[in-house]
C-alpha atoms as a PDB file:
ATOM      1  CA  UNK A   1     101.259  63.253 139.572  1.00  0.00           C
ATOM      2  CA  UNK A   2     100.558  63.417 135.889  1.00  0.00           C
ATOM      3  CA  UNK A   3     102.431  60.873 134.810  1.00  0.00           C
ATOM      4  CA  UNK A   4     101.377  58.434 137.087  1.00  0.00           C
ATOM      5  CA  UNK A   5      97.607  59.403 136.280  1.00  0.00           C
ATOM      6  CA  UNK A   6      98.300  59.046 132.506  1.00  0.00           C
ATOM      7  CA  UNK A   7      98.483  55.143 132.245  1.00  0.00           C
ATOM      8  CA  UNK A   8      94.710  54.542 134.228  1.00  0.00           C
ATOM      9  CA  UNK A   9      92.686  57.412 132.090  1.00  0.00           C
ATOM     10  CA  UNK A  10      94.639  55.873 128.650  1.00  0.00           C
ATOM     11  CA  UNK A  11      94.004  52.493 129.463  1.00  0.00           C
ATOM     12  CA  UNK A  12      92.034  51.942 132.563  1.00  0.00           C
ATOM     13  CA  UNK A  13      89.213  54.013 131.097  1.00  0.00           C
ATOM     14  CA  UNK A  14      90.400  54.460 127.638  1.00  0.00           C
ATOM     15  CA  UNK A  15      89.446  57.932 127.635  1.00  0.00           C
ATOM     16  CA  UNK A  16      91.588  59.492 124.966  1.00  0.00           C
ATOM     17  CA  UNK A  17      90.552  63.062 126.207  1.00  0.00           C
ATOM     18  CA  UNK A  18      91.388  63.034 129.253  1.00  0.00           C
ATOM     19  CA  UNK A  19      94.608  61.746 128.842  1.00  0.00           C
ATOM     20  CA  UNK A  20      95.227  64.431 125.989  1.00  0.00           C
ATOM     21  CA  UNK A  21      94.666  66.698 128.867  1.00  0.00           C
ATOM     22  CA  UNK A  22      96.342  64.892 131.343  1.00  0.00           C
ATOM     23  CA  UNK A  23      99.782  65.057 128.648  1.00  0.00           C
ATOM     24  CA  UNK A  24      98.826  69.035 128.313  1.00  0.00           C
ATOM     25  CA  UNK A  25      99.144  69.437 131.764  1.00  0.00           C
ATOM     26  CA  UNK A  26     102.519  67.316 132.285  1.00  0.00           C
ATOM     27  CA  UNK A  27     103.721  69.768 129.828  1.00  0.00           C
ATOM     28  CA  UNK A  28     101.985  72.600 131.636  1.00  0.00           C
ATOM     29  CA  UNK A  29     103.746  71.895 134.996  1.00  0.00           C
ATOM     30  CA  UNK A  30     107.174  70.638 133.592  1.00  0.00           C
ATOM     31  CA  UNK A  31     107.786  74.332 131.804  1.00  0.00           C
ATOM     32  CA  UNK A  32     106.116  76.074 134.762  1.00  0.00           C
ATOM     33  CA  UNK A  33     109.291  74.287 136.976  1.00  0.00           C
ATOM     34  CA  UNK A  34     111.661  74.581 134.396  1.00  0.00           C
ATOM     35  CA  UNK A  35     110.936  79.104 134.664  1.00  0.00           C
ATOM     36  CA  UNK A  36     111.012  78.459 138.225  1.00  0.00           C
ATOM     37  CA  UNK A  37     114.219  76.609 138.680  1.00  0.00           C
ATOM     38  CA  UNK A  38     115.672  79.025 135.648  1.00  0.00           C
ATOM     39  CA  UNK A  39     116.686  81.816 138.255  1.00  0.00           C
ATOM     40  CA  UNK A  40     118.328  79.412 140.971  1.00  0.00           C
ATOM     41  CA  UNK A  41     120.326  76.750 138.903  1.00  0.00           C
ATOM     42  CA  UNK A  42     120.062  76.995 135.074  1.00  0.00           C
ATOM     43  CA  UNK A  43     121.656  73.831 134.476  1.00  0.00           C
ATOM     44  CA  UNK A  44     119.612  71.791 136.119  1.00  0.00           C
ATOM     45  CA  UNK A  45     116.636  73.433 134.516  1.00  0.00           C
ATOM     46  CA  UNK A  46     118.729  72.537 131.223  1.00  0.00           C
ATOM     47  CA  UNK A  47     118.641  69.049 132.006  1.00  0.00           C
ATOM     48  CA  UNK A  48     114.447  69.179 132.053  1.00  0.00           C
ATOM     49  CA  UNK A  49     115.077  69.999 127.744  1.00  0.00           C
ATOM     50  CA  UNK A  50     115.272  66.199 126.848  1.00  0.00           C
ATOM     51  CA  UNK A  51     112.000  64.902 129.090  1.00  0.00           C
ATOM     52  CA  UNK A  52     110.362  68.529 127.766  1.00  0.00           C
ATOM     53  CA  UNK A  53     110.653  67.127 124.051  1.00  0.00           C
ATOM     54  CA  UNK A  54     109.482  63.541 125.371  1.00  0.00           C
ATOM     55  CA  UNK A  55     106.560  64.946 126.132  1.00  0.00           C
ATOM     56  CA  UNK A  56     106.062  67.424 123.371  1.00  0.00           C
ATOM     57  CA  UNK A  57     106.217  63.942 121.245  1.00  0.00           C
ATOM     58  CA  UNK A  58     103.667  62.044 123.805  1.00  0.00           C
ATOM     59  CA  UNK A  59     101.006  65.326 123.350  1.00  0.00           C
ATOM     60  CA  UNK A  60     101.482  65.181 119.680  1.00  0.00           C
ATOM     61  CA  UNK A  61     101.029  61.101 119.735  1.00  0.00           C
ATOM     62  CA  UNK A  62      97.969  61.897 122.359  1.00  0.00           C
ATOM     63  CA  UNK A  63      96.447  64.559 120.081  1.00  0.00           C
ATOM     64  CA  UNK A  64      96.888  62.483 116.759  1.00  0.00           C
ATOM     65  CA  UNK A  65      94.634  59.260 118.662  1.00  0.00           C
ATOM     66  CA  UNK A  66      92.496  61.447 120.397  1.00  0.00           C
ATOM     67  CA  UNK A  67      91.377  63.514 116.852  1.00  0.00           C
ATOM     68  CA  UNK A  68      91.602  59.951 114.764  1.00  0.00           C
ATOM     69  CA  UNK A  69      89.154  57.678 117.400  1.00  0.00           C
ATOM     70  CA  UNK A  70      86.734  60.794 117.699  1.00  0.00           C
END
């Protein structure tokens, strides 16, 4: 849900808050399944580590436009 609701509050409103907290809350959700998968199948909570940096990158890219067009 939050990455499909990134792309309209970046550029569809161009409200570079709301899409810092949108990112924050991708990230939010994606650990949140990745300790709730942990206990059933490790590996595949493994294979969330690649998209978890990917968006540890887009919230650091969000953050940096979001403080520099305050």
């Amino acid at each position: 849900f939050f990455n499909f609701l990134f792309t309209p509050l970046q550029f569809g409103l161009r409200n570079n808050l709301l899409a810092l907290i949108d990112v924050f809350l991708l990230l939010a959700t994606g650990i949140w399944a990745m300790v709730s998968i942990w206990s059933s199948n490790k590996v595949i909570s493994l294979m969330f580590v690649p998209y978890m940096i990917w968006v540890c990158i887009a919230l650091a890219l969000q953050a940096s436009i979001t403080w520099l067009n305050r």
